[in-house]
C-alpha atoms as a PDB file:
ATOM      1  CA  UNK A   1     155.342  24.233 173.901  1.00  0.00           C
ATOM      2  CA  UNK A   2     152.702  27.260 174.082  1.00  0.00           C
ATOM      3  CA  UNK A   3     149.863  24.230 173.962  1.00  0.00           C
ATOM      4  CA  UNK A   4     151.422  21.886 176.539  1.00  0.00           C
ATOM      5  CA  UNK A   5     151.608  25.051 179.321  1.00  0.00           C
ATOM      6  CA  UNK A   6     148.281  26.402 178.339  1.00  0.00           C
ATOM      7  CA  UNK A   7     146.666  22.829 179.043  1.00  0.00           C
ATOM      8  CA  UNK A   8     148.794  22.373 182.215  1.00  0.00           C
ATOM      9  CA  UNK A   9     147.749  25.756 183.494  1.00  0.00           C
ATOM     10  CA  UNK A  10     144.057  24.800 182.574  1.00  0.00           C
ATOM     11  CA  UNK A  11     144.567  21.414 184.182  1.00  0.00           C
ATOM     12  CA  UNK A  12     145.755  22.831 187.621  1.00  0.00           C
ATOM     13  CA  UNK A  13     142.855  25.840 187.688  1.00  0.00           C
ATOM     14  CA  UNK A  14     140.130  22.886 187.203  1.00  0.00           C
ATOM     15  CA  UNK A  15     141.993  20.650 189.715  1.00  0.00           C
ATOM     16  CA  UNK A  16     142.413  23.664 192.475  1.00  0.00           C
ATOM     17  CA  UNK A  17     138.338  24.466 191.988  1.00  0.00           C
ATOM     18  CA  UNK A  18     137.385  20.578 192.644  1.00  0.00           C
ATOM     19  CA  UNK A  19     140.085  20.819 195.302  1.00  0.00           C
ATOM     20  CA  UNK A  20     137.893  23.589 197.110  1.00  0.00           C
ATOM     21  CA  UNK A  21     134.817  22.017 195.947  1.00  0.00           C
ATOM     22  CA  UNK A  22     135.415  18.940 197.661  1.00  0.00           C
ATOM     23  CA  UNK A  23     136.665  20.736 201.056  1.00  0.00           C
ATOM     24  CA  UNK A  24     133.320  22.237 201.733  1.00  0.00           C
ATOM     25  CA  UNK A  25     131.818  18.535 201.028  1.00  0.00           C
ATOM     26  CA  UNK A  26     130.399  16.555 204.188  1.00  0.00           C
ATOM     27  CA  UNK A  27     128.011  17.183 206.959  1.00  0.00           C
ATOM     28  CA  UNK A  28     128.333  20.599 209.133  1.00  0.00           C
ATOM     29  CA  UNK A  29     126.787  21.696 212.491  1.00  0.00           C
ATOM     30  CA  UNK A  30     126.520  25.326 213.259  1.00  0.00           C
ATOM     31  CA  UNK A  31     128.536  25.040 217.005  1.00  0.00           C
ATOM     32  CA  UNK A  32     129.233  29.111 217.124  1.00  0.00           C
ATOM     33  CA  UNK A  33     128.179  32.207 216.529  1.00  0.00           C
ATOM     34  CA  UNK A  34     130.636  34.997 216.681  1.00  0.00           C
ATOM     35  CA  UNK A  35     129.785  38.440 217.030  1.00  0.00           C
ATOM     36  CA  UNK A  36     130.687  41.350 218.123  1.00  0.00           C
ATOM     37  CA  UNK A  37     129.135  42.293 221.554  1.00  0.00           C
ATOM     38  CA  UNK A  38     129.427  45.951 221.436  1.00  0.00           C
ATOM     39  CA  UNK A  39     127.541  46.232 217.794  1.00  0.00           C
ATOM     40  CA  UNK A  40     125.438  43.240 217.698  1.00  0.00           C
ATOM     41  CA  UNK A  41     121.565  43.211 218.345  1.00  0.00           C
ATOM     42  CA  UNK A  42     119.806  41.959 221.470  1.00  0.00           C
ATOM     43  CA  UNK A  43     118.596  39.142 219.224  1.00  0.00           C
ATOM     44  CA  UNK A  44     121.992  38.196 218.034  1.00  0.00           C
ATOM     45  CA  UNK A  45     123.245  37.934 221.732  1.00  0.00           C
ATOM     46  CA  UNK A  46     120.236  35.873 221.879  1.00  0.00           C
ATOM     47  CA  UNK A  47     120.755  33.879 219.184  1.00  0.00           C
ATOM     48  CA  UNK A  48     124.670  33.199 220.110  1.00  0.00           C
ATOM     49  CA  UNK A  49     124.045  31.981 223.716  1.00  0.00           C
ATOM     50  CA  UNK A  50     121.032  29.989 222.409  1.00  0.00           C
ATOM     51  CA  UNK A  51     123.174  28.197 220.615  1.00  0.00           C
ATOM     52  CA  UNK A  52     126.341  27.802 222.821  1.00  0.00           C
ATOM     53  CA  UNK A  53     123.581  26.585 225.464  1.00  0.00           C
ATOM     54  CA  UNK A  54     122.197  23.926 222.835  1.00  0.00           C
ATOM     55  CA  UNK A  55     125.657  23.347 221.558  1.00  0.00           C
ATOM     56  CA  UNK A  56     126.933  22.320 225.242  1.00  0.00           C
ATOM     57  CA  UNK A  57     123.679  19.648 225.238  1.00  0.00           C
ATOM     58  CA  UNK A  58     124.859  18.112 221.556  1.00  0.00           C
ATOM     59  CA  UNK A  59     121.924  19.710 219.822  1.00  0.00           C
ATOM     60  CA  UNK A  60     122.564  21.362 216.552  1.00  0.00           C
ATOM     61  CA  UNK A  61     119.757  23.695 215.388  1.00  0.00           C
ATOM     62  CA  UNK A  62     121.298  24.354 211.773  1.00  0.00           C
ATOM     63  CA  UNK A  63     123.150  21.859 209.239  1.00  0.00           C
ATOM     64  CA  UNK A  64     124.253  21.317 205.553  1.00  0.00           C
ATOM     65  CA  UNK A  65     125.218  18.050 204.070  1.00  0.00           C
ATOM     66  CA  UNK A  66     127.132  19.465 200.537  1.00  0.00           C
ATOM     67  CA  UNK A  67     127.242  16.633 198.439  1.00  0.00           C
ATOM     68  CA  UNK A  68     129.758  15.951 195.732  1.00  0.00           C
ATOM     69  CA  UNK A  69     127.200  16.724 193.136  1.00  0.00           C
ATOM     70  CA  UNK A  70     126.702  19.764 194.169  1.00  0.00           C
ATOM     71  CA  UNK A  71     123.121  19.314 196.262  1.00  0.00           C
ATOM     72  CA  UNK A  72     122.988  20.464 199.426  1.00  0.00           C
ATOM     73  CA  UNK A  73     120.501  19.937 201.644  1.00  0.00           C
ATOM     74  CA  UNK A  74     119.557  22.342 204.733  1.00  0.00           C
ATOM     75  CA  UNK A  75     118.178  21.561 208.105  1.00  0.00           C
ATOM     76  CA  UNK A  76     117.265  24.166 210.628  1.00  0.00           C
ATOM     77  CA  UNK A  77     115.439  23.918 213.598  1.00  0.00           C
ATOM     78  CA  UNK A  78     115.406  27.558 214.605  1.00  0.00           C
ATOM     79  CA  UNK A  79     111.590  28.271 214.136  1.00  0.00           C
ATOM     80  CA  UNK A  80     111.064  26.169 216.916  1.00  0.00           C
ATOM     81  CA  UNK A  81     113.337  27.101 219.682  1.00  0.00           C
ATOM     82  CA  UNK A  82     111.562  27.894 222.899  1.00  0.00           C
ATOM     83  CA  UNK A  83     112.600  28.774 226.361  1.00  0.00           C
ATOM     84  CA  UNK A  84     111.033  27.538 229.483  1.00  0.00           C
ATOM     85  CA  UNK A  85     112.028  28.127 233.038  1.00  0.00           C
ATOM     86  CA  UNK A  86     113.655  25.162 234.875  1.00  0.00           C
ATOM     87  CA  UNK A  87     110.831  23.829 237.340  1.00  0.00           C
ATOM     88  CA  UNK A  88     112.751  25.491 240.555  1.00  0.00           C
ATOM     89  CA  UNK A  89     112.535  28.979 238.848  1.00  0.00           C
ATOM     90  CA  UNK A  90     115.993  29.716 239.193  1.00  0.00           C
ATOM     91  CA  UNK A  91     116.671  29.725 235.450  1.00  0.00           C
ATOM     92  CA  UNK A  92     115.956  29.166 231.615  1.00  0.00           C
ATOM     93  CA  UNK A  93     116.014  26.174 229.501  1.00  0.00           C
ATOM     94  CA  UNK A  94     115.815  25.746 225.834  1.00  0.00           C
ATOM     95  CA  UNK A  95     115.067  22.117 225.088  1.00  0.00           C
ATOM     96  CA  UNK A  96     116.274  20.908 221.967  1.00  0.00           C
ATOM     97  CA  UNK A  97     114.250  21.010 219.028  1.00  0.00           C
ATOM     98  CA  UNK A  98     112.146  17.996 217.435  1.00  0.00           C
ATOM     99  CA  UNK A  99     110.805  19.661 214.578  1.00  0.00           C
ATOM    100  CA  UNK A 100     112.889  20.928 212.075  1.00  0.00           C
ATOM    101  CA  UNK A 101     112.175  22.670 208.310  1.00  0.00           C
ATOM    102  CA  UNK A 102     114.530  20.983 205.596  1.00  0.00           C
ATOM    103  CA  UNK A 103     115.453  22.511 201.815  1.00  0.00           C
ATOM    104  CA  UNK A 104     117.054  20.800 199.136  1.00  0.00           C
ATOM    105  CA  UNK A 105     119.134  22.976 196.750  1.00  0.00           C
ATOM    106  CA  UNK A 106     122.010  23.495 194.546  1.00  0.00           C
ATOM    107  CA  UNK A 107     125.569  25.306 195.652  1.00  0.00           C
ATOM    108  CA  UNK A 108     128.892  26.252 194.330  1.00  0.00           C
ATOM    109  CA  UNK A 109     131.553  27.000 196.600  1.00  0.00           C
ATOM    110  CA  UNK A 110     135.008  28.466 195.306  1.00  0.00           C
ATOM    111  CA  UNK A 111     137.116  28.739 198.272  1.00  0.00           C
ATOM    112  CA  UNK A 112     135.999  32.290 199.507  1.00  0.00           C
ATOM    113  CA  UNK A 113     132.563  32.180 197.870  1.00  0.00           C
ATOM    114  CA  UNK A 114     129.074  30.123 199.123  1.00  0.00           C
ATOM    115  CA  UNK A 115     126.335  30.351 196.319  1.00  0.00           C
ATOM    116  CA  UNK A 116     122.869  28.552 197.271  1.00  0.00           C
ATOM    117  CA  UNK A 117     119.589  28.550 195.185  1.00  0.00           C
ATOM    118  CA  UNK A 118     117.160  29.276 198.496  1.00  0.00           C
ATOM    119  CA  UNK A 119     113.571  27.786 197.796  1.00  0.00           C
ATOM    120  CA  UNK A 120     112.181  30.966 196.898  1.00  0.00           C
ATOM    121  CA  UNK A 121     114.973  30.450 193.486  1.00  0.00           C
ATOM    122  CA  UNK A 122     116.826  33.119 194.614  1.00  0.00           C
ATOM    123  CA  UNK A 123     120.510  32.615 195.233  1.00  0.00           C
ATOM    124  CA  UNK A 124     122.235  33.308 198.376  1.00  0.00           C
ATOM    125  CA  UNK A 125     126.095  34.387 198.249  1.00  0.00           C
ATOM    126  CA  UNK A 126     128.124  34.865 201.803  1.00  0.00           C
ATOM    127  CA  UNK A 127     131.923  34.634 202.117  1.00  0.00           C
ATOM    128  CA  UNK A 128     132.843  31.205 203.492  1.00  0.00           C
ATOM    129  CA  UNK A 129     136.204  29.528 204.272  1.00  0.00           C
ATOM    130  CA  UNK A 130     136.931  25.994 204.885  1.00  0.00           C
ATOM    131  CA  UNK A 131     140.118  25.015 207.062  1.00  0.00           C
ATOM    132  CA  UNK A 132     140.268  21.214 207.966  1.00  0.00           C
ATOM    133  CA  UNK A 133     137.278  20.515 209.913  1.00  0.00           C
ATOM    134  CA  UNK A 134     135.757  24.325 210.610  1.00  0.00           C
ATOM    135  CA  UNK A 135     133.663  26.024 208.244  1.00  0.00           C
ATOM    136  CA  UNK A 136     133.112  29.835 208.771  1.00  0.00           C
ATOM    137  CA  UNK A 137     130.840  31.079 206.702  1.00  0.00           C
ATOM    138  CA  UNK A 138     129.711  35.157 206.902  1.00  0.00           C
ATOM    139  CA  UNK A 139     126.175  35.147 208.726  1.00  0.00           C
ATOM    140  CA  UNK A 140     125.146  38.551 207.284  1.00  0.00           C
ATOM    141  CA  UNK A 141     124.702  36.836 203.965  1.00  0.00           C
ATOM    142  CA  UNK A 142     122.623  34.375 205.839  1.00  0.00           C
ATOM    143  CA  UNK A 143     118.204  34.566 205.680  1.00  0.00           C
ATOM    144  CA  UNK A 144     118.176  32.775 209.429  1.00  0.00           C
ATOM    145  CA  UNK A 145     116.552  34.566 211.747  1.00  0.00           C
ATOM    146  CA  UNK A 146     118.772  35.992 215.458  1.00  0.00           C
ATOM    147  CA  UNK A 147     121.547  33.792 212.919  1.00  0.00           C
ATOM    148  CA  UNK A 148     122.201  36.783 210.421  1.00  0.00           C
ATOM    149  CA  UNK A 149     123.744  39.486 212.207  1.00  0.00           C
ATOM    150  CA  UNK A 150     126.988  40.902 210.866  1.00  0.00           C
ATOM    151  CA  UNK A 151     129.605  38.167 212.488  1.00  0.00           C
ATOM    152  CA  UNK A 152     130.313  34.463 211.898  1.00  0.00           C
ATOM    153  CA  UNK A 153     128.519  30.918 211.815  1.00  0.00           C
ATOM    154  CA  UNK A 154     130.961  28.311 213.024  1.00  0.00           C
ATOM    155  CA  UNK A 155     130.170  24.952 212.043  1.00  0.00           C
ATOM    156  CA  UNK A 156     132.044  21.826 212.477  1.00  0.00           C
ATOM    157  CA  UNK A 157     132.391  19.113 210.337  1.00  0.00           C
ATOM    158  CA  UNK A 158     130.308  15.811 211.327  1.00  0.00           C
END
């Protein structure tokens, strides 16, 4: 009887980590970043209106695709933001990026956890939560420049 609930407990703790696995599986678009206004940096702000303006025009600067083998691949088109004034001169634009810089890697995700193997072989571990189609995932533990100030990277599932 010992046996039987030691392999059902097993069972269930390797069926609960695929469970989590699989949640974080799919395409995501970073839509938001959430910050704190009266600690963040100038090029936080920055960052989060850049991307609530580029949001708004259904362009999405940073994604992963996690795959079910556990290769995710990274797209970010941050290095090539610029802003231009609007020909009247009455404001700013950010067209949306053409260029963008992609990395294949390996993750694990837990539930709470996000490990990725960056290109430089070093792993990367942020808090990130998964709850039906959002994905939060802890910016500060992010290497994405105006993008990893202490708050949150909101990204919604494709």
């Amino acid at each position: 009887m010992a046996t039987a609930l030691i392999y059902s407990c097993s069972n269930d703790d390797d069926k609960s980590t695929a469970t989590e696995t699989n949640a974080i599986v799919g395409s995501w678009q970073a839509t938001e970043l959430r910050i704190d206004d009266q600690t963040a940096s100038d090029d936080a702000k920055n960052g989060r209106d850049a991307l609530d303006f580029l949001t708004a025009k259904d362009c999405y600067i940073i994604t992963f695709t996690f795959n079910q083998d556990l290769t995710v691949v990274a797209e970010n088109s941050v290095n090539y933001l610029s802003i231009d004034v609007n020909s009247s001169g009455t404001g700013l634009d950010i067209p949306c990026p053409t260029e963008k810089d992609t990395d294949s890697s390996t993750y694990t995700y837990d539930g709470a956890t996000l490990a990725i193997l960056d290109s430089s072989g070093e792993t990367v571990t942020t808090a990130a939560t998964v709850n039906g189609n959002t994905l939060t995932i802890d910016a500060s533990g992010l290497n994405i420049p105006n993008f990893n100030a202490s708050g949150e990277l909101i990204f919604n599932k494709q």
